[in-house]
C-alpha atoms as a PDB file:
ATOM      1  CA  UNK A   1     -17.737 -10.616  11.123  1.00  0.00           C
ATOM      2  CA  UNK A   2     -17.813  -9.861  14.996  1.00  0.00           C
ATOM      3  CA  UNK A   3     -14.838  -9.546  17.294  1.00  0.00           C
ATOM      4  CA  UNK A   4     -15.577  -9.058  21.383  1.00  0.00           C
ATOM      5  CA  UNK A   5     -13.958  -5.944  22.534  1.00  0.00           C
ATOM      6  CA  UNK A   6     -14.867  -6.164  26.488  1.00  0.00           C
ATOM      7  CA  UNK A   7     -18.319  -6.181  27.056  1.00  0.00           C
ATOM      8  CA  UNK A   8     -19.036  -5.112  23.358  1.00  0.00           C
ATOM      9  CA  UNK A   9     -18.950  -6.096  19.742  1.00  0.00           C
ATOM     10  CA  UNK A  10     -17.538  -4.707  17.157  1.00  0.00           C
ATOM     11  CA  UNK A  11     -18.383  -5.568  13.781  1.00  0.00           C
ATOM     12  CA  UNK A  12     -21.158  -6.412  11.184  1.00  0.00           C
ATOM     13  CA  UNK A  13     -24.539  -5.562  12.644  1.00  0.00           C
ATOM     14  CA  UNK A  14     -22.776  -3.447  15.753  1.00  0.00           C
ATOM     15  CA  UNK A  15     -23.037   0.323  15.910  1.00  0.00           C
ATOM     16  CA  UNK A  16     -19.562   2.075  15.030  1.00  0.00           C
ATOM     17  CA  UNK A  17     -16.859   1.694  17.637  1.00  0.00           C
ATOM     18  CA  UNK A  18     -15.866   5.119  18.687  1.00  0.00           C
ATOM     19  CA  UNK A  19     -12.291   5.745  19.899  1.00  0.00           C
ATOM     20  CA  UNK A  20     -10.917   9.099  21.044  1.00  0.00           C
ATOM     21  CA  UNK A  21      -7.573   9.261  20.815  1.00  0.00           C
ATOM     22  CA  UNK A  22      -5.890  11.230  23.766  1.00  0.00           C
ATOM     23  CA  UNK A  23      -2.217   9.761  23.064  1.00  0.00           C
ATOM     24  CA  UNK A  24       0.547  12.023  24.335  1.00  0.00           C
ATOM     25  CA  UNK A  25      -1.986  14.986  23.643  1.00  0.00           C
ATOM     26  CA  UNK A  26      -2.116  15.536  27.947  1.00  0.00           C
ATOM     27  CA  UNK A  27       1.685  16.657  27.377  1.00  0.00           C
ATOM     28  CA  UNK A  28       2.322  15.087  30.538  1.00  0.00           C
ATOM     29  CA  UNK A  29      -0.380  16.298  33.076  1.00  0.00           C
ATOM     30  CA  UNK A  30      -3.158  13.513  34.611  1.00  0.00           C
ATOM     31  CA  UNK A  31      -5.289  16.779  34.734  1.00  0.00           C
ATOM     32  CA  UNK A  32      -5.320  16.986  31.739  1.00  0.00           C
ATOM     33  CA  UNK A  33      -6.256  13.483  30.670  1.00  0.00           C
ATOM     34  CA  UNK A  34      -8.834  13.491  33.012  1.00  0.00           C
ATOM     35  CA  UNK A  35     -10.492  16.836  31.189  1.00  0.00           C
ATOM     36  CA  UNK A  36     -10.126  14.552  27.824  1.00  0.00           C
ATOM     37  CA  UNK A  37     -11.624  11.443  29.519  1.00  0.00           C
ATOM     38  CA  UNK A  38     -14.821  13.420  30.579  1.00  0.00           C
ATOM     39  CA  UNK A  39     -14.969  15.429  27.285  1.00  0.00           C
ATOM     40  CA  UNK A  40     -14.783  11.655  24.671  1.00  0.00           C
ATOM     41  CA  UNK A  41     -17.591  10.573  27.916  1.00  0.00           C
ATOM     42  CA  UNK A  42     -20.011  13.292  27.272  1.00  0.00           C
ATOM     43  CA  UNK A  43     -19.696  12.928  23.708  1.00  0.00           C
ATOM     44  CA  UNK A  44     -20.717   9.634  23.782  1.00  0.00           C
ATOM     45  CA  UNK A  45     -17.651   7.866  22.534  1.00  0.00           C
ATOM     46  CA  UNK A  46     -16.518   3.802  23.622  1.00  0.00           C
ATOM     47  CA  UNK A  47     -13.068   3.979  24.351  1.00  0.00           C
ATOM     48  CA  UNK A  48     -10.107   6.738  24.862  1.00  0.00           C
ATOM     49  CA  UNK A  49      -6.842   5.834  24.014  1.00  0.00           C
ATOM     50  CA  UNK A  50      -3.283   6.470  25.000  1.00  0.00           C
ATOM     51  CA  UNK A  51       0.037   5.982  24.167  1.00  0.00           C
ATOM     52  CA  UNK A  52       2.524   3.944  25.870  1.00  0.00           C
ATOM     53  CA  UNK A  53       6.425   3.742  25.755  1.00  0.00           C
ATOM     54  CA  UNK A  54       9.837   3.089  27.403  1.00  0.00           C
ATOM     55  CA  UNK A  55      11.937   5.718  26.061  1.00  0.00           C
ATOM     56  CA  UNK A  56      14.603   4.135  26.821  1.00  0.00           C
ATOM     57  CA  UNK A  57      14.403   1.685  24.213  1.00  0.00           C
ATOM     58  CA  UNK A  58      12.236   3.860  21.591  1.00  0.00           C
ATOM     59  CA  UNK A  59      14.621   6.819  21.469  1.00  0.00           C
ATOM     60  CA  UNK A  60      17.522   6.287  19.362  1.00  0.00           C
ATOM     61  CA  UNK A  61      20.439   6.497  21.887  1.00  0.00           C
ATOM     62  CA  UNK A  62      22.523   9.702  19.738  1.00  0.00           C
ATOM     63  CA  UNK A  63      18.470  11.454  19.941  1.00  0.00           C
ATOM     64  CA  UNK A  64      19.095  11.273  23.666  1.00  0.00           C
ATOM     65  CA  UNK A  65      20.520  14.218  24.220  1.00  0.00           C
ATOM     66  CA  UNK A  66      19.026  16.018  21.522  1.00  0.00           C
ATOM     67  CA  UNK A  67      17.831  19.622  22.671  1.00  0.00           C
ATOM     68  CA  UNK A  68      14.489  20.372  22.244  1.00  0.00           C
ATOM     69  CA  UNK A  69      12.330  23.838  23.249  1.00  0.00           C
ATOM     70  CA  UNK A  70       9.362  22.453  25.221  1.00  0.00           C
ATOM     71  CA  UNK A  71       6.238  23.357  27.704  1.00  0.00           C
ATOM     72  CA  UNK A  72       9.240  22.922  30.406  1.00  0.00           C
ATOM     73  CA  UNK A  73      11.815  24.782  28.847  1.00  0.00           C
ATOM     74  CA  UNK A  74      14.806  23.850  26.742  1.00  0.00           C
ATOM     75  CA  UNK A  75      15.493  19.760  27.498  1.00  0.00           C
ATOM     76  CA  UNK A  76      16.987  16.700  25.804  1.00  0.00           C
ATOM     77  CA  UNK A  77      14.966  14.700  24.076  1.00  0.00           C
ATOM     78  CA  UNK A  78      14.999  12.039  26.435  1.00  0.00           C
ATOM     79  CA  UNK A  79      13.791  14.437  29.164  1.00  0.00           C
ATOM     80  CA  UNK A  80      10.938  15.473  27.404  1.00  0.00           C
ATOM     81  CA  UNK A  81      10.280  11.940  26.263  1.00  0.00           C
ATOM     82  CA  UNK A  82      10.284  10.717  30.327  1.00  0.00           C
ATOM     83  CA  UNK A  83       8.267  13.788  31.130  1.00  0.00           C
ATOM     84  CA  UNK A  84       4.864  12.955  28.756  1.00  0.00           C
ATOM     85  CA  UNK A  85       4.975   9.582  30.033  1.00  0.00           C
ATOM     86  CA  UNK A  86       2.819   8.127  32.874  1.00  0.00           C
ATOM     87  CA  UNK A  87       3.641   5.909  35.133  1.00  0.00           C
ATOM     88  CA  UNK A  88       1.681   3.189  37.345  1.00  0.00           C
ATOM     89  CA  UNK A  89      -0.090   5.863  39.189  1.00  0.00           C
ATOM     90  CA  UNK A  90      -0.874   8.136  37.298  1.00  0.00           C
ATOM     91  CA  UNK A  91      -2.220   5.162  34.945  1.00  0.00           C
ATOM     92  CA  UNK A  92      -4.065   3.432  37.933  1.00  0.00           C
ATOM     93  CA  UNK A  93      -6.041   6.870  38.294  1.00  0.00           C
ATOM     94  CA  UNK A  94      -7.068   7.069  34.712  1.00  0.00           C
ATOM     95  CA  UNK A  95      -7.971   3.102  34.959  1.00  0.00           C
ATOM     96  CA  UNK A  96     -10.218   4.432  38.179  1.00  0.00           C
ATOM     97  CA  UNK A  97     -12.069   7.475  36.167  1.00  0.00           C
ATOM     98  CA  UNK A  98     -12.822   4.991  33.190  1.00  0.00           C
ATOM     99  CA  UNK A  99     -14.664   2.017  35.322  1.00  0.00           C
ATOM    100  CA  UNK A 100     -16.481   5.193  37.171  1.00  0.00           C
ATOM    101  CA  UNK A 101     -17.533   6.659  34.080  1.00  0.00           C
ATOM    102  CA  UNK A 102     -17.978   3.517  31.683  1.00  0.00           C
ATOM    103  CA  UNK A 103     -15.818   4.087  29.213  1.00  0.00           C
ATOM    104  CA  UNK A 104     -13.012   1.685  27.852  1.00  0.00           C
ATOM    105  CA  UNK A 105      -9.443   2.524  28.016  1.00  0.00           C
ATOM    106  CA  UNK A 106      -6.375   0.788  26.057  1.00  0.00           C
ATOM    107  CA  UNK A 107      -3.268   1.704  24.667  1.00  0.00           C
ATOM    108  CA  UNK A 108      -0.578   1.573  21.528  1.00  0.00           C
ATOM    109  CA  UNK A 109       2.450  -0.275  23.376  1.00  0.00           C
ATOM    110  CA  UNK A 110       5.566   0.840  21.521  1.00  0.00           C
ATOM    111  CA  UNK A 111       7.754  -1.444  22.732  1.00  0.00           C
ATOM    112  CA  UNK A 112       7.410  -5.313  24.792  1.00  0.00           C
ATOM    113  CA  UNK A 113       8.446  -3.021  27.950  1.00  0.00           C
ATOM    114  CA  UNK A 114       5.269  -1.407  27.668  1.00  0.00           C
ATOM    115  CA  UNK A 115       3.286  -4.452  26.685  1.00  0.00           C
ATOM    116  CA  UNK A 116       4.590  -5.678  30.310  1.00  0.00           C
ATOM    117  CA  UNK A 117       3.593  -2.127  32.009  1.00  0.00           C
ATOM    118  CA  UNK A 118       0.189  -2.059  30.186  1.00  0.00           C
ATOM    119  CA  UNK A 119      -0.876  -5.978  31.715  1.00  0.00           C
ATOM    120  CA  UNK A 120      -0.897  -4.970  35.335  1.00  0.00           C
ATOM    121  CA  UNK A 121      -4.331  -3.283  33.998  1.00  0.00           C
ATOM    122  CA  UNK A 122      -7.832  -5.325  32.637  1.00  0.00           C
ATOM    123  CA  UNK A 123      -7.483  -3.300  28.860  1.00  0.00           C
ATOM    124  CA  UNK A 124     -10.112  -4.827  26.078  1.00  0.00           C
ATOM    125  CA  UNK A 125      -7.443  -4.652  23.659  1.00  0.00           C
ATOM    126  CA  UNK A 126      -4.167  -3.566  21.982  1.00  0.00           C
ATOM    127  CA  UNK A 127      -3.746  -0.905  19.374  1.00  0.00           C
ATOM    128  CA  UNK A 128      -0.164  -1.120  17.378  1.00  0.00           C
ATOM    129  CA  UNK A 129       0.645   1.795  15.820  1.00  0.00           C
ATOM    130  CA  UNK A 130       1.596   2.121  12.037  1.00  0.00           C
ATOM    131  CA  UNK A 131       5.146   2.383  12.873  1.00  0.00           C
ATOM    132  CA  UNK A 132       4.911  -0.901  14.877  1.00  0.00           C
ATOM    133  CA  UNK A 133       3.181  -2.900  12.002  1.00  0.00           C
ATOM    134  CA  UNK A 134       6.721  -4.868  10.968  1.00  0.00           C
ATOM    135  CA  UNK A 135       8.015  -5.493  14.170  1.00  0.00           C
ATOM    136  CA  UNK A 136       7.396  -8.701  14.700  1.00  0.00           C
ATOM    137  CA  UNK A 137       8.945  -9.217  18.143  1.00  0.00           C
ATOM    138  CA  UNK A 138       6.177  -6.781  18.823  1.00  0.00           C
ATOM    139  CA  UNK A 139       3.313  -8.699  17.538  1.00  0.00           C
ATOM    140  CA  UNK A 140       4.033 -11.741  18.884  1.00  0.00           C
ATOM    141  CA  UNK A 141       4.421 -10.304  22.533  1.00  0.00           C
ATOM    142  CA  UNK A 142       1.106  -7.969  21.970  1.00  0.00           C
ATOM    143  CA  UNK A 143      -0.524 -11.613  20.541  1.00  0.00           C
ATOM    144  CA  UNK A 144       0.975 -13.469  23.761  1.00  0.00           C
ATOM    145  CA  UNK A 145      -1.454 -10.902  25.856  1.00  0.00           C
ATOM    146  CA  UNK A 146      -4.928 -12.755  24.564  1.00  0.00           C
ATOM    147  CA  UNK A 147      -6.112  -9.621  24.071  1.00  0.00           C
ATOM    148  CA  UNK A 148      -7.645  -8.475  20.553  1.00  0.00           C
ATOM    149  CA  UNK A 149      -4.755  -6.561  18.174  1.00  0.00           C
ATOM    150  CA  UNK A 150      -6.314  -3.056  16.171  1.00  0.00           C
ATOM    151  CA  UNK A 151      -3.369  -2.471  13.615  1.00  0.00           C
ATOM    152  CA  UNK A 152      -2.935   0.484  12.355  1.00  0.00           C
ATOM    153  CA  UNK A 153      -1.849   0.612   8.588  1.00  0.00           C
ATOM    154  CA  UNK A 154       0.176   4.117   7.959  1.00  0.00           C
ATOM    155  CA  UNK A 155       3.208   4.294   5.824  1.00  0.00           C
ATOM    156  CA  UNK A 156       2.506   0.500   4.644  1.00  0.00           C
ATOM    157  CA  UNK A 157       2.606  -1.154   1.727  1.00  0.00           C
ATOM    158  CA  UNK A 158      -0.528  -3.842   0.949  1.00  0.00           C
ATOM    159  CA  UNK A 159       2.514  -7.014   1.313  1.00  0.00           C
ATOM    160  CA  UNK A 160       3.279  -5.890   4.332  1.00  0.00           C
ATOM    161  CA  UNK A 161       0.023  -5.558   5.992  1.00  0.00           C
ATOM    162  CA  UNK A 162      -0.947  -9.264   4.034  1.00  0.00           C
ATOM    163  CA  UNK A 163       2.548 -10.294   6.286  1.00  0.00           C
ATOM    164  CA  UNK A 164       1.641  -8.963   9.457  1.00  0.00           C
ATOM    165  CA  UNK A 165      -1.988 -10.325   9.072  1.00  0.00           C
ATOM    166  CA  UNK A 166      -0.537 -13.774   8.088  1.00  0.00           C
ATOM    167  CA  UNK A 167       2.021 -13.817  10.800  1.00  0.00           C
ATOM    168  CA  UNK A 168      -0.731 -12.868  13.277  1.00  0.00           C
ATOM    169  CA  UNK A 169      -3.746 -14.859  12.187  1.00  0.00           C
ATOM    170  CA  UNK A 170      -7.252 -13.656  11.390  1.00  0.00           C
ATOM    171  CA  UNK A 171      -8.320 -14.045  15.142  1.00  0.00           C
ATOM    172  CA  UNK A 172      -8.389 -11.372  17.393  1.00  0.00           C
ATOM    173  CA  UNK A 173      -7.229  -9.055  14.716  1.00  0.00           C
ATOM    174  CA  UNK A 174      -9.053  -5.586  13.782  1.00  0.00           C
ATOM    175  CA  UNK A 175      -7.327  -3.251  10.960  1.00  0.00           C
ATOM    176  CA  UNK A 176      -7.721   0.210  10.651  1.00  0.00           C
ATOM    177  CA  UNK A 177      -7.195   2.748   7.306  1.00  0.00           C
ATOM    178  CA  UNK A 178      -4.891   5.220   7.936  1.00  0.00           C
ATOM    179  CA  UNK A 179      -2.353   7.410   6.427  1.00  0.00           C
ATOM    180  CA  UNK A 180       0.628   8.996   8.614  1.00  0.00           C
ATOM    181  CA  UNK A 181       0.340  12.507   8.300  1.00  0.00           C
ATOM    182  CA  UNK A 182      -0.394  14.794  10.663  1.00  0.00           C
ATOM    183  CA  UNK A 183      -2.504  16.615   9.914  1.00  0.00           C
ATOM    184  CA  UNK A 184      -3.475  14.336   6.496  1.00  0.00           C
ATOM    185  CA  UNK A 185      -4.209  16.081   3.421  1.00  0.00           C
ATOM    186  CA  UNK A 186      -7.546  15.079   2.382  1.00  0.00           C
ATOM    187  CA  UNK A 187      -5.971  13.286  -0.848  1.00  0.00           C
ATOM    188  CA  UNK A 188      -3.994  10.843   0.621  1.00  0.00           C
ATOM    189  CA  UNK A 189      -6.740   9.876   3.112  1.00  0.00           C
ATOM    190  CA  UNK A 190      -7.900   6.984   0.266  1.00  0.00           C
ATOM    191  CA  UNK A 191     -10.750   5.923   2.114  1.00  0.00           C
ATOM    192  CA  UNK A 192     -11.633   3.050  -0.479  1.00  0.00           C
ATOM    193  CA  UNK A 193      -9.072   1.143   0.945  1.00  0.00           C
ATOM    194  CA  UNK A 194     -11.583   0.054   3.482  1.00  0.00           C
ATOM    195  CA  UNK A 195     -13.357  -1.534   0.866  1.00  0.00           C
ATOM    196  CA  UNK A 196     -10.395  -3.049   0.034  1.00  0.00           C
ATOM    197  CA  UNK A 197      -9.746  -4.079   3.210  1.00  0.00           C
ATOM    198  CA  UNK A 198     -13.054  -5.898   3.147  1.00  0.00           C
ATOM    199  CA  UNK A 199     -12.573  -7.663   0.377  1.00  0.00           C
ATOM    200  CA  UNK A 200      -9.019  -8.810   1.318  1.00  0.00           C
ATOM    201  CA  UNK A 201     -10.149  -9.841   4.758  1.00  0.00           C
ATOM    202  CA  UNK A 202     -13.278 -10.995   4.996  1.00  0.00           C
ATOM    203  CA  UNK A 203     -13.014 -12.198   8.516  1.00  0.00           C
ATOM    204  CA  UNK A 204     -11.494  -9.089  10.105  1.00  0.00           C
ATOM    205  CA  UNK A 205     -13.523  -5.950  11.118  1.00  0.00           C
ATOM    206  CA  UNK A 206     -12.386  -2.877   8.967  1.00  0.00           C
ATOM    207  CA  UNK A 207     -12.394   0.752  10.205  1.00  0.00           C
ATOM    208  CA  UNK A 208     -10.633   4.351  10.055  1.00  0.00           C
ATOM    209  CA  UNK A 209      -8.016   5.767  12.450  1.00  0.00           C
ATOM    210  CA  UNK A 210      -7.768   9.561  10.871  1.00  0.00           C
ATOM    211  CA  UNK A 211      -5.763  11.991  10.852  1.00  0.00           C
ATOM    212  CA  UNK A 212      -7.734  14.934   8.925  1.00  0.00           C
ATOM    213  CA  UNK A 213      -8.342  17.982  10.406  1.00  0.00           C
ATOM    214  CA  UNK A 214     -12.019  18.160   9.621  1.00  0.00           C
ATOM    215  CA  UNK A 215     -14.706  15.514  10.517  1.00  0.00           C
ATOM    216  CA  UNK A 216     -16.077  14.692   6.787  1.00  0.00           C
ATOM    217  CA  UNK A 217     -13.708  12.178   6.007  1.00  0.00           C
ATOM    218  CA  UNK A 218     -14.635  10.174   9.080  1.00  0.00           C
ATOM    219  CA  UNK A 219     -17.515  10.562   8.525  1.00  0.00           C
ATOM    220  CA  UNK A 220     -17.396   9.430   5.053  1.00  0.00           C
ATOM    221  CA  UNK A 221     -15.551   6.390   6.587  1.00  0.00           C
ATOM    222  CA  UNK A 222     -18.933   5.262   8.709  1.00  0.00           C
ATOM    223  CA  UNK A 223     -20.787   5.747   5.398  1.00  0.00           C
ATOM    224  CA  UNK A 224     -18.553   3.217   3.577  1.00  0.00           C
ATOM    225  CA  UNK A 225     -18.875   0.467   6.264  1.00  0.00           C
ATOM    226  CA  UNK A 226     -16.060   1.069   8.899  1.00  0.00           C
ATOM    227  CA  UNK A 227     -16.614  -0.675  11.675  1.00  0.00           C
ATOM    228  CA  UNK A 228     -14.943   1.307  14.335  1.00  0.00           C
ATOM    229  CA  UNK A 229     -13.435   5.196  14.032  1.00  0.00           C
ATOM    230  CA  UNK A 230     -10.584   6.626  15.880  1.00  0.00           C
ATOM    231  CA  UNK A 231     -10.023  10.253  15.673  1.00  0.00           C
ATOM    232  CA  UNK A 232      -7.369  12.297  18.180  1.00  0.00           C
ATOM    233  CA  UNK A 233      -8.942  14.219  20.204  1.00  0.00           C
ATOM    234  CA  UNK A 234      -7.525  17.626  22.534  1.00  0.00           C
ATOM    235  CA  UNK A 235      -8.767  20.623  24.342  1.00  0.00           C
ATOM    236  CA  UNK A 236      -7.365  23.038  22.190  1.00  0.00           C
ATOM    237  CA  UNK A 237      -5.387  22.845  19.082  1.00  0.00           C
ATOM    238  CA  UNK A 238      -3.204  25.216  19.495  1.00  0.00           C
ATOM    239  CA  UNK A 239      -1.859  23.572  22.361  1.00  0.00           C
ATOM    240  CA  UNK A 240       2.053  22.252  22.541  1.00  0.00           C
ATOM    241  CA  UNK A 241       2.406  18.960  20.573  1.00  0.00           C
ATOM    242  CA  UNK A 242       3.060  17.375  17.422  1.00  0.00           C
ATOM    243  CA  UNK A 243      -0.615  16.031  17.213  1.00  0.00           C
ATOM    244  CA  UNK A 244      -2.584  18.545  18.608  1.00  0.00           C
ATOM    245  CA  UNK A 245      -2.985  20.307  15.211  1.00  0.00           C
ATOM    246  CA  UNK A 246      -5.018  17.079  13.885  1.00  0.00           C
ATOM    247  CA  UNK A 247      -6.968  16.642  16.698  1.00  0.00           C
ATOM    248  CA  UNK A 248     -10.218  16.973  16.900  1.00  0.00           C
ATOM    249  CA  UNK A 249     -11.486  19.422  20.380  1.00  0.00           C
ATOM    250  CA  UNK A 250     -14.464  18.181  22.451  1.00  0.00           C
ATOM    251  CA  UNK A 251     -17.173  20.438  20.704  1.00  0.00           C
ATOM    252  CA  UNK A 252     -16.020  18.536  17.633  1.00  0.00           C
ATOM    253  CA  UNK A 253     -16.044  15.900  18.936  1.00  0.00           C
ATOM    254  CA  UNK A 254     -19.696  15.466  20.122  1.00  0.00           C
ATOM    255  CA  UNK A 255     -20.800  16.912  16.616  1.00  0.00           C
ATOM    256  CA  UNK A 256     -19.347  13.943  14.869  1.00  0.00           C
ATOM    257  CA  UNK A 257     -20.408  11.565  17.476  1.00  0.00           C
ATOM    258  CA  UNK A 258     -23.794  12.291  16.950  1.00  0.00           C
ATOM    259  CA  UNK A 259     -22.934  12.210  13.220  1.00  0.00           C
ATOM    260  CA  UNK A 260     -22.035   8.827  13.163  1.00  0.00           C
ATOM    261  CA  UNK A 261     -25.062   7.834  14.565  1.00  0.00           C
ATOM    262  CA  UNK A 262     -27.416   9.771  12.399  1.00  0.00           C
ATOM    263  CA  UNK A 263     -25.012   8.185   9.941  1.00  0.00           C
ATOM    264  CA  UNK A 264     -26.208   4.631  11.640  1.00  0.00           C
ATOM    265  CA  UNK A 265     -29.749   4.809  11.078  1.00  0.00           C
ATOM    266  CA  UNK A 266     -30.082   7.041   7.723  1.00  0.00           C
ATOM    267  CA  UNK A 267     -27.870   3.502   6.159  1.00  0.00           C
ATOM    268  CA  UNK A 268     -31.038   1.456   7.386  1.00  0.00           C
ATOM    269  CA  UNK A 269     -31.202  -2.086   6.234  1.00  0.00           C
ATOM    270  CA  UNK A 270     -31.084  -1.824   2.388  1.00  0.00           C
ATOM    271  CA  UNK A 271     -34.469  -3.215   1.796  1.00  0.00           C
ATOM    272  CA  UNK A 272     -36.815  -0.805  -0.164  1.00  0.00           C
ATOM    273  CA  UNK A 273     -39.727  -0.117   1.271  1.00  0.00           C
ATOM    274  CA  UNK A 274     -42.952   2.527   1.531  1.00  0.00           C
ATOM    275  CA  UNK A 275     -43.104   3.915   5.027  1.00  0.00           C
ATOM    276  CA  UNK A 276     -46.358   4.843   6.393  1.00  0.00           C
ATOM    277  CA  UNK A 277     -45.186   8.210   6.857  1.00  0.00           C
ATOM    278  CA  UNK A 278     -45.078   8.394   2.912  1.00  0.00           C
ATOM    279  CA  UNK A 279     -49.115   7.251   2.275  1.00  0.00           C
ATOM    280  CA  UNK A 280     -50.645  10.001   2.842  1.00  0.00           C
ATOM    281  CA  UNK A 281     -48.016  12.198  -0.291  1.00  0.00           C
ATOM    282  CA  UNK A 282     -48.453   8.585  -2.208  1.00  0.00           C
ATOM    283  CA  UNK A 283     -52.479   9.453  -2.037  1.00  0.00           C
ATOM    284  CA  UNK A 284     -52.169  12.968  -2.867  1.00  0.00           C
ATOM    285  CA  UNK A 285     -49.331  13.169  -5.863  1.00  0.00           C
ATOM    286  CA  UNK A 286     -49.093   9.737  -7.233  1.00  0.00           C
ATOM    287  CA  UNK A 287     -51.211  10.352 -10.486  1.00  0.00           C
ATOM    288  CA  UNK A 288     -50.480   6.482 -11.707  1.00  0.00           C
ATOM    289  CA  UNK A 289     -51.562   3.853  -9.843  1.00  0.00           C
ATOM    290  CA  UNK A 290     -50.244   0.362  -9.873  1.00  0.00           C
ATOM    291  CA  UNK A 291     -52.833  -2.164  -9.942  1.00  0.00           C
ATOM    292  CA  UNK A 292     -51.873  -2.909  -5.896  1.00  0.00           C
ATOM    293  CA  UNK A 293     -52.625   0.573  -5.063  1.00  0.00           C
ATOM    294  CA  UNK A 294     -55.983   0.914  -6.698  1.00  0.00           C
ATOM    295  CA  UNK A 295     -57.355  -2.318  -4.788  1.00  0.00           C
ATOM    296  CA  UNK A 296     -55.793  -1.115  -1.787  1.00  0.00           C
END
């Protein structure tokens, strides 16, 4: 199964979709993003991501005036919520950097607000994160863009991700692995659910949105046939923010990268064969020959 992302495929046959997650991890500053952009570009990676929300309608209204310690002092929640998110320009400048460098940008719309927001740009697709997975007012407006859906499956149970997939179609739908931890013990990762995810959905391209603080697991993921990865990525860990601790930083990033693809060709094509660059150890230690080798 093949889906058209943009100008690519993803699915059987393609090499791995590579996603690096900035999200809210530029804590406000285009600068920032920008640094992230450049770093998931020289790593090689298809896509950055971000997060996108009106916090009007995603904060709970008594959270509003919550106080919270932050990179600009003591705030409401609210505040702090307004202050990480960008607006048209600051959106229309990232949108710029990405068709200048080649690299796909989208989004996780969090509510239809941002859905709206997120149209006035040409994004290959829509991620919905795990917490959006029941919303179905959601879906439907996400589904209303044309644009291929990647759901994200954290904190779900198998009926409910069988729902959304039923309420949504198999068209246009990708579905990602993924537990919502952050950072994930390596336990609870359960990366055979993509297998199960294959068998359940034949039709759908299956892959791994992690949240581990190493790069094995993802790794592992490619191994066991995801079809696209999605790892957080930031410029240091240690860095404000409630995801920066299980993000990956850009040296990291270009080591698993170029994992994946070693990953990509050491699979091959699962036919055995003798490669010419074995003859010459076939000549030398083989002390049995088959009948074909003796006449050869």
């Amino acid at each position: 199964m093949r889906l058209q992302v943009g100008n690519r495929f993803i699915g059987t046959g393609e090499p791995v979709y590579i996603i690096a997650e900035i999200g809210i991890n530029h804590n406000g500053s285009v600068e920032n993003a920008i640094k992230l952009i450049e770093g998931a570009c020289k790593a090689g990676c298809n896509a950055v991501k971000f997060q996108k929300r009106t916090p009007e309608l995603c904060v709970p209204r008594d959270q509003w005036e919550v106080e919270r310690d932050t990179p600009w002092g003591r705030i409401s929640y609210i505040e702090y919520r307004r202050k990480v998110e960008f607006g048209f320009e600051e959106y229309f400048e990232i949108d710029s950097y990405c068709k200048e460098k080649g690299i796909d940008w989208f989004a996780s719309p969090w509510d239809e607000e941002a859905v709206n927001f997120l149209q006035k740009f040409k994004i290959p697709l829509y991620k919905l994160a795990s917490a959006s997975l029941t919303d179905g007012k959601l879906l439907k407006r996400t589904q209303a863009t044309g644009k291929p859906i990647m759901l994200s499956t954290g904190m779900s149970t198998i009926e409910e991700i069988c729902d959304a997939i039923s309420f949504l179609g198999n068209d246009n739908i990708l579905l990602a692995q993924s537990t919502s931890t952050y950072p994930c013990k390596v336990e609870e990762l359960n990366l055979r659910v993509i297998k199960t995810y294959q068998d359940l959905f034949p039709n759908i391209p299956i892959g791994y949105s992690g949240h581990e603080t190493g790069l094995a697991p993802t790794l592992a993921a490619v191994a066991l046939g995801a079809s696209f990865v999605e790892r957080h990525i930031t410029l240091d860990r240690a860095m404000w923010g409630t995801d920066q601790a299980a993000s990956v930083e850009i040296v990291g990033l270009q080591r698993l990268v170029k994992d994946i693809r070693d990953i990509e060709k050491a699979l091959g094509d699962g036919i055995k064969k003798v490669y010419e660059s074995e003859l010459s150890n076939l000549q030398k230690l083989r002390r049995v020959k088959t009948e074909s080798e003796r006449k050869s």
